[in-house]
PDB file of N, CA and C in Angstrom:
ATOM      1  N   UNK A   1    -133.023 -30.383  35.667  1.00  0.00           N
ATOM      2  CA  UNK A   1    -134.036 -30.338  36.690  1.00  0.00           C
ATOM      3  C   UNK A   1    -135.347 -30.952  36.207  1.00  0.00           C
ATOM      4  N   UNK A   2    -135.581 -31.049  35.238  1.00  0.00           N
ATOM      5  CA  UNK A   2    -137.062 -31.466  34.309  1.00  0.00           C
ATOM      6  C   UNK A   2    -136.701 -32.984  34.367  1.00  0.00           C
ATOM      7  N   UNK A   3    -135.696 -33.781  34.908  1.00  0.00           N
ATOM      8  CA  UNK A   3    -135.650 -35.242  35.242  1.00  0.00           C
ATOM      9  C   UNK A   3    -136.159 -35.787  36.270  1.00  0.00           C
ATOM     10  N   UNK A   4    -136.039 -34.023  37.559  1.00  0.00           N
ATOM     11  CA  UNK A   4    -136.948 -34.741  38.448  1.00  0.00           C
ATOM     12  C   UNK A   4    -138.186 -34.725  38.664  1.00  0.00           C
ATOM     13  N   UNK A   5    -138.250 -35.980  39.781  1.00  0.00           N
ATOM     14  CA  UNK A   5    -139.260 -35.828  40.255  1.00  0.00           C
ATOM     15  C   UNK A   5    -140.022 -34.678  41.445  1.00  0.00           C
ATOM     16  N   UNK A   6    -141.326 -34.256  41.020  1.00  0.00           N
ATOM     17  CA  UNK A   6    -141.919 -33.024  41.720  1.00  0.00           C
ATOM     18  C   UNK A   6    -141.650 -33.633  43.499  1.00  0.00           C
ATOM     19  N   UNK A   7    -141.744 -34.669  43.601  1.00  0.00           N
ATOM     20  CA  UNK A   7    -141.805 -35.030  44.943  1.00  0.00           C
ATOM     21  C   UNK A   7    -140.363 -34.808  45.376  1.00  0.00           C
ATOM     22  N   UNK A   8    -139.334 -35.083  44.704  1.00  0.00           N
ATOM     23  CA  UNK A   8    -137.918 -34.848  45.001  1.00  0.00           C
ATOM     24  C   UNK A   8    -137.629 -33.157  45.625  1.00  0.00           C
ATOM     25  N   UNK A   9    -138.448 -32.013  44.968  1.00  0.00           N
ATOM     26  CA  UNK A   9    -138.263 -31.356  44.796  1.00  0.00           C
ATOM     27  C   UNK A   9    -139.138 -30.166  45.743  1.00  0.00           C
ATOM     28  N   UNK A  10    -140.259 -31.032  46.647  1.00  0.00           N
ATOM     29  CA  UNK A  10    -140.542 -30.557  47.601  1.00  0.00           C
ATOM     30  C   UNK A  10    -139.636 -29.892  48.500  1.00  0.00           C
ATOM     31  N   UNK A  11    -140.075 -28.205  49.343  1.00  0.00           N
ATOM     32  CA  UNK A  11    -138.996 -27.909  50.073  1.00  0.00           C
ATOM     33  C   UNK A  11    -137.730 -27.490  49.476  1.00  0.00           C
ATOM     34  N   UNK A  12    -137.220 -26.984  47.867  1.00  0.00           N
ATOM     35  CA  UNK A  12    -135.915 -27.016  47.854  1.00  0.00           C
ATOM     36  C   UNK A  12    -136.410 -25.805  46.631  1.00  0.00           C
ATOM     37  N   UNK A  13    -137.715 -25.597  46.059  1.00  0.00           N
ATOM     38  CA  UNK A  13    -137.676 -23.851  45.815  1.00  0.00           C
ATOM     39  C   UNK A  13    -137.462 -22.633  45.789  1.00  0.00           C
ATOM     40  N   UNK A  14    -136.190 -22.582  45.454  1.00  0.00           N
ATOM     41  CA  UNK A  14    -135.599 -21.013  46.408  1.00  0.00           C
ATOM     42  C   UNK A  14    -136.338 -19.986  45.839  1.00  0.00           C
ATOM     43  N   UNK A  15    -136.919 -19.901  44.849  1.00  0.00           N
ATOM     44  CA  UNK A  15    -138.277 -18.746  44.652  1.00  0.00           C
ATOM     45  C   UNK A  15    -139.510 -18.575  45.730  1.00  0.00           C
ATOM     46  N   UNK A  16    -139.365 -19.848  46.148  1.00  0.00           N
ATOM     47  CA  UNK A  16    -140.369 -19.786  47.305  1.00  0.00           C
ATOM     48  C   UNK A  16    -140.020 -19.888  48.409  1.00  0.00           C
ATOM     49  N   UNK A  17    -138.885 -19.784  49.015  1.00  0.00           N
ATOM     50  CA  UNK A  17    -138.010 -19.582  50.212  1.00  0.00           C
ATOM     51  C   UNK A  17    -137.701 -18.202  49.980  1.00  0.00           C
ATOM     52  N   UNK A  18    -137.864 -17.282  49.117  1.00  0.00           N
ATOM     53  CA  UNK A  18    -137.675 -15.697  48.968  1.00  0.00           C
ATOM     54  C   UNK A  18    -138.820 -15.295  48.873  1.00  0.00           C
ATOM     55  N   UNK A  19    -140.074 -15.760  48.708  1.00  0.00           N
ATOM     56  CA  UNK A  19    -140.780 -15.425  48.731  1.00  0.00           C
ATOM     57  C   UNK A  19    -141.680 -15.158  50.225  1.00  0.00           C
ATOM     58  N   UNK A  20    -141.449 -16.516  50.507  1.00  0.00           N
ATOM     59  CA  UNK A  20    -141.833 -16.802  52.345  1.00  0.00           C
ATOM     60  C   UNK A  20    -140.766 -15.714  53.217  1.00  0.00           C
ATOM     61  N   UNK A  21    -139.456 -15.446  52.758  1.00  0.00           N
ATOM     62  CA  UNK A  21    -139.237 -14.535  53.850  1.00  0.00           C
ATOM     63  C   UNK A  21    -139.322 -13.125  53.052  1.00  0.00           C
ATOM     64  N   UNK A  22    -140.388 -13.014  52.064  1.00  0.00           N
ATOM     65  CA  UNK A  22    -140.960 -11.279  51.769  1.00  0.00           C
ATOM     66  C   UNK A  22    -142.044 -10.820  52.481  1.00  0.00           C
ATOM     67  N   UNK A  23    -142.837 -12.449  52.811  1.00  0.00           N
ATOM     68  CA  UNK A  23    -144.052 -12.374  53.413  1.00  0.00           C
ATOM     69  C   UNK A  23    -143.870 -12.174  55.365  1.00  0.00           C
ATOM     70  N   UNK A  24    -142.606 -12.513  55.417  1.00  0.00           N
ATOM     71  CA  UNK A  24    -142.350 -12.727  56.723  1.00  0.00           C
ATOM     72  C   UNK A  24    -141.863 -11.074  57.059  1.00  0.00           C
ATOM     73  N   UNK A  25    -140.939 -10.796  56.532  1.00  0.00           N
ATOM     74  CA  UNK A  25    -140.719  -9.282  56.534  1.00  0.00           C
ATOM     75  C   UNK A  25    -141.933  -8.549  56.542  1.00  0.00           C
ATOM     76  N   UNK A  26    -142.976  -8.646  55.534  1.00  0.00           N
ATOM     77  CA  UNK A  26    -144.147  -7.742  55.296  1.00  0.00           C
ATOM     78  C   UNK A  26    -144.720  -8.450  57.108  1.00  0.00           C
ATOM     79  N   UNK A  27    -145.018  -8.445  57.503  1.00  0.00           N
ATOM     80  CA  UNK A  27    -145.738  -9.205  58.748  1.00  0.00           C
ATOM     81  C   UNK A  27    -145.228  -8.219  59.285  1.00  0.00           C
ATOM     82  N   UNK A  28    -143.743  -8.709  59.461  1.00  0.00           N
ATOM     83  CA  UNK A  28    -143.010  -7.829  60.917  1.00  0.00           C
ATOM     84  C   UNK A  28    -142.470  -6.270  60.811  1.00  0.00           C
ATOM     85  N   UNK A  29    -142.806  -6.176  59.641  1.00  0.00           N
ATOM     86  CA  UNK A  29    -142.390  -4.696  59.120  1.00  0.00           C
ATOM     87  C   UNK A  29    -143.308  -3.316  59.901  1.00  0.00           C
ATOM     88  N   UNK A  30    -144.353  -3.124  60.362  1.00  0.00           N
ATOM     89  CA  UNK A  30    -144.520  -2.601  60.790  1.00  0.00           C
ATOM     90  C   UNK A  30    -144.050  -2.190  62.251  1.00  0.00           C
ATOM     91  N   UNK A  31    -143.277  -3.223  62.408  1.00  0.00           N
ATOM     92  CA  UNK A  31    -142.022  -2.823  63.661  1.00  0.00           C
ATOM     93  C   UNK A  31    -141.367  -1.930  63.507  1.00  0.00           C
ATOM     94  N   UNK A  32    -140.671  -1.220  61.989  1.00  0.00           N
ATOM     95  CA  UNK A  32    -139.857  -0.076  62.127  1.00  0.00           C
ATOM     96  C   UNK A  32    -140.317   0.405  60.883  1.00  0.00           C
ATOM     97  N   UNK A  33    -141.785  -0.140  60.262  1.00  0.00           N
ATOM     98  CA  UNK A  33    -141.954   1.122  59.006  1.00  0.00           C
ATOM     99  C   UNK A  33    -143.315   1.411  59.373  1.00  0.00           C
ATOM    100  N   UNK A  34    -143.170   3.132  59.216  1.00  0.00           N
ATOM    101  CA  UNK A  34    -144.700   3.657  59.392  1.00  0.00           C
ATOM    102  C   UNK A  34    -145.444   3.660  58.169  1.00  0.00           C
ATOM    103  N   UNK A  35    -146.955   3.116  58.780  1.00  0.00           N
ATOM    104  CA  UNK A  35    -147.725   3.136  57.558  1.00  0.00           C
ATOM    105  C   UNK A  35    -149.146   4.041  58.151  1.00  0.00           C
ATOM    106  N   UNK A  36    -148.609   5.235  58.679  1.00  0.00           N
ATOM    107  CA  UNK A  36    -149.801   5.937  58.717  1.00  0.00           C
ATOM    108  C   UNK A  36    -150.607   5.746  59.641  1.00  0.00           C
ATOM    109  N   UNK A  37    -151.825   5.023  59.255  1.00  0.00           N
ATOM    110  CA  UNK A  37    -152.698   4.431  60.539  1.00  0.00           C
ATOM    111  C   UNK A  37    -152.945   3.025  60.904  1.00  0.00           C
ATOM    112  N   UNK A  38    -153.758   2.621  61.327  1.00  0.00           N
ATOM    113  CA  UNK A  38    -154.157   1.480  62.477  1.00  0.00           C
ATOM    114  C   UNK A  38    -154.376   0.537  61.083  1.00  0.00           C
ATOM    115  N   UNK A  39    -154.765   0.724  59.648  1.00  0.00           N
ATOM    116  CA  UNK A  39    -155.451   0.074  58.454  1.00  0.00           C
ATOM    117  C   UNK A  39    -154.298  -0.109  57.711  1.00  0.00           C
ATOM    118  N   UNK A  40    -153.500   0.429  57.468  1.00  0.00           N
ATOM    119  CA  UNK A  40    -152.245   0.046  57.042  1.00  0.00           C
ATOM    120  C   UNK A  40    -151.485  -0.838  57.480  1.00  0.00           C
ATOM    121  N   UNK A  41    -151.035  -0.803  59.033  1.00  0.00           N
ATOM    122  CA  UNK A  41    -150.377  -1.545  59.527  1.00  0.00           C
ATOM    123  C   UNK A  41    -151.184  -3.349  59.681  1.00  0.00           C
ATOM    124  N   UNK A  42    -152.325  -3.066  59.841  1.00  0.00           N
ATOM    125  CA  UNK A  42    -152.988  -4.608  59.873  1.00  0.00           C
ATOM    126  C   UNK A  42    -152.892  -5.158  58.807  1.00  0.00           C
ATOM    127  N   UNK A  43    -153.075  -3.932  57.483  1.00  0.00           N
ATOM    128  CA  UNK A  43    -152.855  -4.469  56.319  1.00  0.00           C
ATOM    129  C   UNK A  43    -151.706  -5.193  55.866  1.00  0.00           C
ATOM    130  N   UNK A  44    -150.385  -4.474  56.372  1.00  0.00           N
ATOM    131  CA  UNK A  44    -149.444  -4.931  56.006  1.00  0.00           C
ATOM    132  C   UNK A  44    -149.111  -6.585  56.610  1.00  0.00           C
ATOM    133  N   UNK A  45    -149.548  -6.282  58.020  1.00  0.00           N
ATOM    134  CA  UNK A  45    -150.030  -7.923  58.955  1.00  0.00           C
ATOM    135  C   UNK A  45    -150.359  -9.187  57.954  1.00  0.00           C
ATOM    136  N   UNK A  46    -151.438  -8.661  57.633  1.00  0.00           N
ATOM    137  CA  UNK A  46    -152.240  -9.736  56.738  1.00  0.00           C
ATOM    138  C   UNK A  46    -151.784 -10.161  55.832  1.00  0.00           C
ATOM    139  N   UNK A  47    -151.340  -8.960  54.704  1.00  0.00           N
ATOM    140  CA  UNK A  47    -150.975  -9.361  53.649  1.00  0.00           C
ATOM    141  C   UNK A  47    -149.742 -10.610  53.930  1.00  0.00           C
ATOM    142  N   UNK A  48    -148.819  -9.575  54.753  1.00  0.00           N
ATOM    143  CA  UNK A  48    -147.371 -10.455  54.902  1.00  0.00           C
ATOM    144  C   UNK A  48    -147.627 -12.061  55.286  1.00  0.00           C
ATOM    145  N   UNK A  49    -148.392 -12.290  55.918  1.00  0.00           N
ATOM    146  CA  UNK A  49    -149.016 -13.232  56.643  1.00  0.00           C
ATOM    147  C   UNK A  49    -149.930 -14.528  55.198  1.00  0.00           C
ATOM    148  N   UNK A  50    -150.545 -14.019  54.440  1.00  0.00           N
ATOM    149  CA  UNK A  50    -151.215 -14.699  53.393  1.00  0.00           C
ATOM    150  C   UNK A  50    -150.013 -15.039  52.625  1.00  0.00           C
ATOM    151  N   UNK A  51    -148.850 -13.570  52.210  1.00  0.00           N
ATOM    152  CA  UNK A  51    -148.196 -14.148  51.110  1.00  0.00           C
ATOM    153  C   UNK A  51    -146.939 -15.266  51.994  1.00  0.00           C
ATOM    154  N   UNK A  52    -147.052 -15.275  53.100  1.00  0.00           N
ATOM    155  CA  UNK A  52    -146.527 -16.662  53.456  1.00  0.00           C
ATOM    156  C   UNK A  52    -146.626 -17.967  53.428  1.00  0.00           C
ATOM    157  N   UNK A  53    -148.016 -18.240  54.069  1.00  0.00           N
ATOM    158  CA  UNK A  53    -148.619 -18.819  53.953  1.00  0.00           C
ATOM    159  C   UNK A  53    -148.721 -19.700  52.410  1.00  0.00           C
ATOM    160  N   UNK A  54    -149.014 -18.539  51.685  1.00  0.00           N
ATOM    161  CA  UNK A  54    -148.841 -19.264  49.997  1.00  0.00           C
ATOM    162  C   UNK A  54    -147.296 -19.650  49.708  1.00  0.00           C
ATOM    163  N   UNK A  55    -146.727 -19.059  50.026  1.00  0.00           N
ATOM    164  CA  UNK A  55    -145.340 -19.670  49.961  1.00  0.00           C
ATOM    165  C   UNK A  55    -145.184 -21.204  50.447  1.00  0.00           C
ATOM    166  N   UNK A  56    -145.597 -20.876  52.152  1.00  0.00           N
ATOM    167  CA  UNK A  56    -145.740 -22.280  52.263  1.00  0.00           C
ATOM    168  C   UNK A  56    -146.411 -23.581  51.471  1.00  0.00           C
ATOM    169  N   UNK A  57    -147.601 -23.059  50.637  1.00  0.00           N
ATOM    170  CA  UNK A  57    -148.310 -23.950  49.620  1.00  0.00           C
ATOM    171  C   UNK A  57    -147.472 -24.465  48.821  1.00  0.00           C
ATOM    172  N   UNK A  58    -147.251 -23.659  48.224  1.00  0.00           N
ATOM    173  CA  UNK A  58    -146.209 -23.365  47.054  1.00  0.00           C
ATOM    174  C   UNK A  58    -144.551 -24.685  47.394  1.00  0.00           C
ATOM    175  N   UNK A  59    -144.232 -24.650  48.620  1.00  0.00           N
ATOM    176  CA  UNK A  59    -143.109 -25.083  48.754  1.00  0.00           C
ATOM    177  C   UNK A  59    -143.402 -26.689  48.642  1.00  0.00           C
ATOM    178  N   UNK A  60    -144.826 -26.809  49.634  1.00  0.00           N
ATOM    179  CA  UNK A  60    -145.430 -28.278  49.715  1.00  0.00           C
ATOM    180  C   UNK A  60    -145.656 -28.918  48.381  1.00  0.00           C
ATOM    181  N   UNK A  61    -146.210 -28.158  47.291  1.00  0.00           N
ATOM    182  CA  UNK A  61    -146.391 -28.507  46.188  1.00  0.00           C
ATOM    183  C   UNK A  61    -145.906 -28.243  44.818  1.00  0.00           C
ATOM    184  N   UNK A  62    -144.482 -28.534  44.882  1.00  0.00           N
ATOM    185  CA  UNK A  62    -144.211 -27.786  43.905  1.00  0.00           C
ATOM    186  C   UNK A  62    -144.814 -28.286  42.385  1.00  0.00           C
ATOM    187  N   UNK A  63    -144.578 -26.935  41.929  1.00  0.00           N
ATOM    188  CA  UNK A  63    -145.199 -27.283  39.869  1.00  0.00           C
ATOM    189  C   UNK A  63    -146.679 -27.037  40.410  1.00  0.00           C
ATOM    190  N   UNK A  64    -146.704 -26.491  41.552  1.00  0.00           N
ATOM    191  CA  UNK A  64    -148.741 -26.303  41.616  1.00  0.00           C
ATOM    192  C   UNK A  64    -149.244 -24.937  40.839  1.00  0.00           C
ATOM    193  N   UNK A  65    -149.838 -25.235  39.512  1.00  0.00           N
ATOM    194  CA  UNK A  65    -149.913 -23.939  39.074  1.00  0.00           C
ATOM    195  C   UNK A  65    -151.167 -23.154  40.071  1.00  0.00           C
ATOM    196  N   UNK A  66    -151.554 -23.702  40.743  1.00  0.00           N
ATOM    197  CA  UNK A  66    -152.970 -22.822  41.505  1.00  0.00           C
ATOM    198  C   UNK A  66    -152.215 -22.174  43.008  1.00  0.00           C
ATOM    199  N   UNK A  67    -150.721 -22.874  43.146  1.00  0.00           N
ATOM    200  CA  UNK A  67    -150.229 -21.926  44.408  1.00  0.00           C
ATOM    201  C   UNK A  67    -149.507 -20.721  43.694  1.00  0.00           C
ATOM    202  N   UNK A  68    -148.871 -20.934  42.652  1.00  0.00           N
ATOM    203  CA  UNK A  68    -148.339 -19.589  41.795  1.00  0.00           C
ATOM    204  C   UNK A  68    -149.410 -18.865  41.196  1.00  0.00           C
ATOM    205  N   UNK A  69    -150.367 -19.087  40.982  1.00  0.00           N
ATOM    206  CA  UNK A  69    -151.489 -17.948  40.378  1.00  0.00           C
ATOM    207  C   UNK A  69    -152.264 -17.424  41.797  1.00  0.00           C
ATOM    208  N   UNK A  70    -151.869 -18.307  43.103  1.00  0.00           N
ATOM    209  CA  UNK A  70    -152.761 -17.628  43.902  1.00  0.00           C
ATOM    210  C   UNK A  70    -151.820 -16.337  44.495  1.00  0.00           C
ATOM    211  N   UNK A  71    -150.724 -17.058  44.312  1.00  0.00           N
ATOM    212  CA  UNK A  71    -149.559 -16.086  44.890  1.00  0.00           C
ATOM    213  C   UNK A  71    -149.514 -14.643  43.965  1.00  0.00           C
ATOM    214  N   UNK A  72    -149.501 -14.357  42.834  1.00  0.00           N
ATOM    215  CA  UNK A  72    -149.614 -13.659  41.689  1.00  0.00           C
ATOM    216  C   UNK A  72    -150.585 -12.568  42.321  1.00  0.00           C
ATOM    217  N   UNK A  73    -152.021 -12.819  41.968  1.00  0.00           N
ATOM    218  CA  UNK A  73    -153.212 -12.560  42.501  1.00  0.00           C
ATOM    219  C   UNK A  73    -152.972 -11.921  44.054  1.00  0.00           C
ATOM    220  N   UNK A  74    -152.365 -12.533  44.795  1.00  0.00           N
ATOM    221  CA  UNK A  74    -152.316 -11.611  46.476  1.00  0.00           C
ATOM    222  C   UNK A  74    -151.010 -10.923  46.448  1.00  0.00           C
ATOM    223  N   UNK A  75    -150.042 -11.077  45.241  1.00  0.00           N
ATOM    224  CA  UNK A  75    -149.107  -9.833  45.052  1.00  0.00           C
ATOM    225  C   UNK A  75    -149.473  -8.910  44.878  1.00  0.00           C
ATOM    226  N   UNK A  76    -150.427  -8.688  43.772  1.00  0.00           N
ATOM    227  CA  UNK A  76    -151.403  -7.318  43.106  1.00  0.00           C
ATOM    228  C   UNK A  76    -151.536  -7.055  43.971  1.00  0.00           C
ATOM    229  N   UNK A  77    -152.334  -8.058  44.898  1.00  0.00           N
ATOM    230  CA  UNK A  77    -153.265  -6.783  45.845  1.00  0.00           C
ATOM    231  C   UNK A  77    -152.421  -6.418  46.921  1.00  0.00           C
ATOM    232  N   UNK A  78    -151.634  -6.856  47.194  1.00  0.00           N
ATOM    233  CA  UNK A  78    -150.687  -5.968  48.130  1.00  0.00           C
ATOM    234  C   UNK A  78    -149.620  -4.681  47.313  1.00  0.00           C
ATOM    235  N   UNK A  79    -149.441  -4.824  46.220  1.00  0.00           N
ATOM    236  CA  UNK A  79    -148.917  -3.743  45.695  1.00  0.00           C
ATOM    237  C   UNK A  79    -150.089  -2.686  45.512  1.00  0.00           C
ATOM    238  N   UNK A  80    -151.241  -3.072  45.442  1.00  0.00           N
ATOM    239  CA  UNK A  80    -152.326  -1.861  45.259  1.00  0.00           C
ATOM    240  C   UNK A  80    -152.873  -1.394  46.760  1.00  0.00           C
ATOM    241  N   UNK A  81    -152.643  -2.103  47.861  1.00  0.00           N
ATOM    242  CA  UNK A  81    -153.080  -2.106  49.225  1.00  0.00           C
ATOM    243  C   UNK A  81    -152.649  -0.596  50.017  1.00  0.00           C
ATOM    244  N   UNK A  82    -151.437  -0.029  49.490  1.00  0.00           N
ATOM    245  CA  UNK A  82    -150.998   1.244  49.812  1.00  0.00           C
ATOM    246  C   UNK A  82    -151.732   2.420  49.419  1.00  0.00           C
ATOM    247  N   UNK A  83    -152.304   2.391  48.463  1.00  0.00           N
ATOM    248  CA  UNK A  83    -153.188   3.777  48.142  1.00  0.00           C
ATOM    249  C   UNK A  83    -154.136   3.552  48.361  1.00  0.00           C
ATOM    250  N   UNK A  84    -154.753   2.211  48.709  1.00  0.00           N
ATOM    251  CA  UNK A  84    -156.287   1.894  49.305  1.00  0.00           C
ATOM    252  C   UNK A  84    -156.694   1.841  51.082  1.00  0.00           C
ATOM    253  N   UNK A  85    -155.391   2.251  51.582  1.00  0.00           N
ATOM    254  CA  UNK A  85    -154.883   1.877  53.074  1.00  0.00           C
ATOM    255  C   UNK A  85    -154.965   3.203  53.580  1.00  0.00           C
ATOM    256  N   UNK A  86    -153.807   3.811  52.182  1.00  0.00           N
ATOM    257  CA  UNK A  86    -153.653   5.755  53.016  1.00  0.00           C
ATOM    258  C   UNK A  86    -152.298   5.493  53.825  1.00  0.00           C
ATOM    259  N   UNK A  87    -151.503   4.021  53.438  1.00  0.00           N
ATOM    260  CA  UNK A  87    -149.768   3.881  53.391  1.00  0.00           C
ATOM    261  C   UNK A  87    -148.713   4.212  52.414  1.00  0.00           C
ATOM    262  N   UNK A  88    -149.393   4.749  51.193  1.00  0.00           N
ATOM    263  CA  UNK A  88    -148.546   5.286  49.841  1.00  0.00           C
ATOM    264  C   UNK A  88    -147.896   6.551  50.195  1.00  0.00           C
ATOM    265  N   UNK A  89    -148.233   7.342  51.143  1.00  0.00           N
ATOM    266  CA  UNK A  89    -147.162   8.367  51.522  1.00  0.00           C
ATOM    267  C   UNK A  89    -145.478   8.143  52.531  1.00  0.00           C
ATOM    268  N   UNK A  90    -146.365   6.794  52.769  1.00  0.00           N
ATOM    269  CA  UNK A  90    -145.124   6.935  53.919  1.00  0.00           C
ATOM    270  C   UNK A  90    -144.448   5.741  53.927  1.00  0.00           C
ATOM    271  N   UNK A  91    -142.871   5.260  54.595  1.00  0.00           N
ATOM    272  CA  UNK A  91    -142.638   4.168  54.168  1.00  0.00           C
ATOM    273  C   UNK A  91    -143.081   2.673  54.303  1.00  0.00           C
ATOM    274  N   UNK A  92    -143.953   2.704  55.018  1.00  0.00           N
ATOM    275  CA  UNK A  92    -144.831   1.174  54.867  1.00  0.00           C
ATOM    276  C   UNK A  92    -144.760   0.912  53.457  1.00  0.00           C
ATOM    277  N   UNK A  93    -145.698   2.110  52.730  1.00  0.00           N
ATOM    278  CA  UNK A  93    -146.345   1.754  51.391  1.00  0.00           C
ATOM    279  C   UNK A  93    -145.108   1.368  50.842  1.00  0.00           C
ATOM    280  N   UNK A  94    -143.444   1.770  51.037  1.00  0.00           N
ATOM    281  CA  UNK A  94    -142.599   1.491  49.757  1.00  0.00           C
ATOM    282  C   UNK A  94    -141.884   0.261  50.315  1.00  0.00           C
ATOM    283  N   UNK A  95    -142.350  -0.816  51.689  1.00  0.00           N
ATOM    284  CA  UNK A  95    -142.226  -2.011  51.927  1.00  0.00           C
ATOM    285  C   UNK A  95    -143.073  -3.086  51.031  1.00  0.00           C
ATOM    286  N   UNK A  96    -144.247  -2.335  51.449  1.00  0.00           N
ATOM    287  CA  UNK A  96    -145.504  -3.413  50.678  1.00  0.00           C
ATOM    288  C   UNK A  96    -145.130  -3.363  49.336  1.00  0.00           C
ATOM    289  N   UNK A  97    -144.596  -2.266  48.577  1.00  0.00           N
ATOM    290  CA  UNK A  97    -144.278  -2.749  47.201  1.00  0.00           C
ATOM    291  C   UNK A  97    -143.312  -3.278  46.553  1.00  0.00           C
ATOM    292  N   UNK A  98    -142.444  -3.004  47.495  1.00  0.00           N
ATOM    293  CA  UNK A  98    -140.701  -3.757  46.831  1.00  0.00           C
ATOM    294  C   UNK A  98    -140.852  -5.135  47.060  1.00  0.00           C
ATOM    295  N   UNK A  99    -141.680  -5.565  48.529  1.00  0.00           N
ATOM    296  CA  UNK A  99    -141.853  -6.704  48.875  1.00  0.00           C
ATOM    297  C   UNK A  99    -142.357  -7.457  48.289  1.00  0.00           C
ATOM    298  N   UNK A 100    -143.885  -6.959  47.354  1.00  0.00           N
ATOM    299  CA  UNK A 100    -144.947  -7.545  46.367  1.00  0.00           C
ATOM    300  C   UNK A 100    -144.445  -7.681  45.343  1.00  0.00           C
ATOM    301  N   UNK A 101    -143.669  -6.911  44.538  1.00  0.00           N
ATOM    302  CA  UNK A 101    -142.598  -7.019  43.448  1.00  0.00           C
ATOM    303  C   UNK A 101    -141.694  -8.606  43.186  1.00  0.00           C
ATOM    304  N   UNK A 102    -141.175  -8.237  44.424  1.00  0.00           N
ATOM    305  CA  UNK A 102    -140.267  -9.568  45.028  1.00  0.00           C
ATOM    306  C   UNK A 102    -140.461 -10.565  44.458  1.00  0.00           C
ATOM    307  N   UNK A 103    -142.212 -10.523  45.285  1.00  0.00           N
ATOM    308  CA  UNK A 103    -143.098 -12.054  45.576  1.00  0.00           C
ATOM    309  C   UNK A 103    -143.483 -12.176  44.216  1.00  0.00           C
ATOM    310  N   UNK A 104    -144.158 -11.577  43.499  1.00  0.00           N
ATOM    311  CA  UNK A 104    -144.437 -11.413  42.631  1.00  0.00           C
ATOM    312  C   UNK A 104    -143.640 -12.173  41.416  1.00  0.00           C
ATOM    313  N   UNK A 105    -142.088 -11.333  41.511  1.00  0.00           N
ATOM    314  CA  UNK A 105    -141.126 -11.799  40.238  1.00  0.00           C
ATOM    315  C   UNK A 105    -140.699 -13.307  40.498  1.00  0.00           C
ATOM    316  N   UNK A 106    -140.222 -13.842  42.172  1.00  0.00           N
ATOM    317  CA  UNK A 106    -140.743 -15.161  42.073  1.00  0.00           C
ATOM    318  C   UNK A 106    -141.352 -16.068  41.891  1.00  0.00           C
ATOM    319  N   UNK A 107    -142.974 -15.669  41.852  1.00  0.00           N
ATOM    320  CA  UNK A 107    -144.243 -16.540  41.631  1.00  0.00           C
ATOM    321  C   UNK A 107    -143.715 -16.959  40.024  1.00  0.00           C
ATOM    322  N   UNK A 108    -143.488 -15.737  39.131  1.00  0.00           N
ATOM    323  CA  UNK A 108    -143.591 -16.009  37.654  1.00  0.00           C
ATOM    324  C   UNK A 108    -142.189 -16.943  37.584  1.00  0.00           C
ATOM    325  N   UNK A 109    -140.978 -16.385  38.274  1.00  0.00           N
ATOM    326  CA  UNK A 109    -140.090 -17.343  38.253  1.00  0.00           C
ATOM    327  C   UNK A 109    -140.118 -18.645  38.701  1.00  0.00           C
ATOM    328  N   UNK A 110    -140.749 -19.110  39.245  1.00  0.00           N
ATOM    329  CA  UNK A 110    -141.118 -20.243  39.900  1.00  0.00           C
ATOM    330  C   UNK A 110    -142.051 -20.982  39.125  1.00  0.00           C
ATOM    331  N   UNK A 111    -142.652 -20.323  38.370  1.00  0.00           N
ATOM    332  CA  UNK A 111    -143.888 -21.045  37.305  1.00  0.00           C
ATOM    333  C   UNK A 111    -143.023 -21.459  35.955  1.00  0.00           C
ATOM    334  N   UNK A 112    -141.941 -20.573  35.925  1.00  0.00           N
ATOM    335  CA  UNK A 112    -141.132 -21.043  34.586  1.00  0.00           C
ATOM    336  C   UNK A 112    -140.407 -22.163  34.536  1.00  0.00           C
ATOM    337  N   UNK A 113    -139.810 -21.564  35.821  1.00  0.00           N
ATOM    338  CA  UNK A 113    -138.900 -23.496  36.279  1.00  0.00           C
ATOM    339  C   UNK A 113    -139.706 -24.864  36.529  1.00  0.00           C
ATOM    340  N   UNK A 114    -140.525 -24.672  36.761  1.00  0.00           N
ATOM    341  CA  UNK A 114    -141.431 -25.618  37.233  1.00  0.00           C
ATOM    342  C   UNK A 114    -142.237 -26.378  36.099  1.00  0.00           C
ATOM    343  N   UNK A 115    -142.404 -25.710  34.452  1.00  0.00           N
ATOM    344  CA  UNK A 115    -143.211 -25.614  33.514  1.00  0.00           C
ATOM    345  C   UNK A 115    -142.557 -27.257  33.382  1.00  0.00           C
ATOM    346  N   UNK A 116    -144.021 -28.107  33.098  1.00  0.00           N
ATOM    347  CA  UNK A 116    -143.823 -29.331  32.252  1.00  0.00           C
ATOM    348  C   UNK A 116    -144.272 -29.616  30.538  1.00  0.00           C
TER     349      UNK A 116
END
């Protein structure tokens, strides 16, 4: 894989095609997971919604070390977003974290494969 070219390789990231549908789940997840109140659930909105979004970066550019460190960085904070929300009791909070985990273990996986 280190023969190709980054442009070849646009779009064909499966760390970041698992990652985009953790972010897509976190979005729509408050469809059947409770997170308590009205701050949780937007939270979970957003987050799911950003860590897509970076996915999408991420897919456009691959080997971008600034879409995997941004991705990294908005994993944390969605794994910490549950006890700052008042969703850590209930199962929202144990979406947002398996999900951030996810995203998370891809970002670093995705930075390894990608290393020049």
């Amino acid at each position: 894989m280190a023969s190709e070219n980054n442009e070849d390789l646009k779009w064909k990231s499966w760390q970041d095609w698992v990652t985009l549908v953790a972010g897509v789940l976190l979005a729509i997840s408050p469809a059947w997971a409770a997170y308590g109140n009205g701050a949780g659930k937007t939270w979970a909105i957003i987050g799911g919604i950003v860590m897509a979004c970076v996915a999408l970066w991420s897919l456009a550019t691959v080997g971008s070390k600034a879409s995997e460190w941004t991705q990294i960085v908005i994993d944390i904070i969605i794994f910490i977003l549950p006890w700052c929300v008042g969703a850590a009791s209930v199962a929202g909070g144990w979406w947002m974290w398996i999900l951030a985990v996810i995203a998370l273990i891809m970002a670093i996986w995705s930075m390894q494969a990608h290393k020049e």
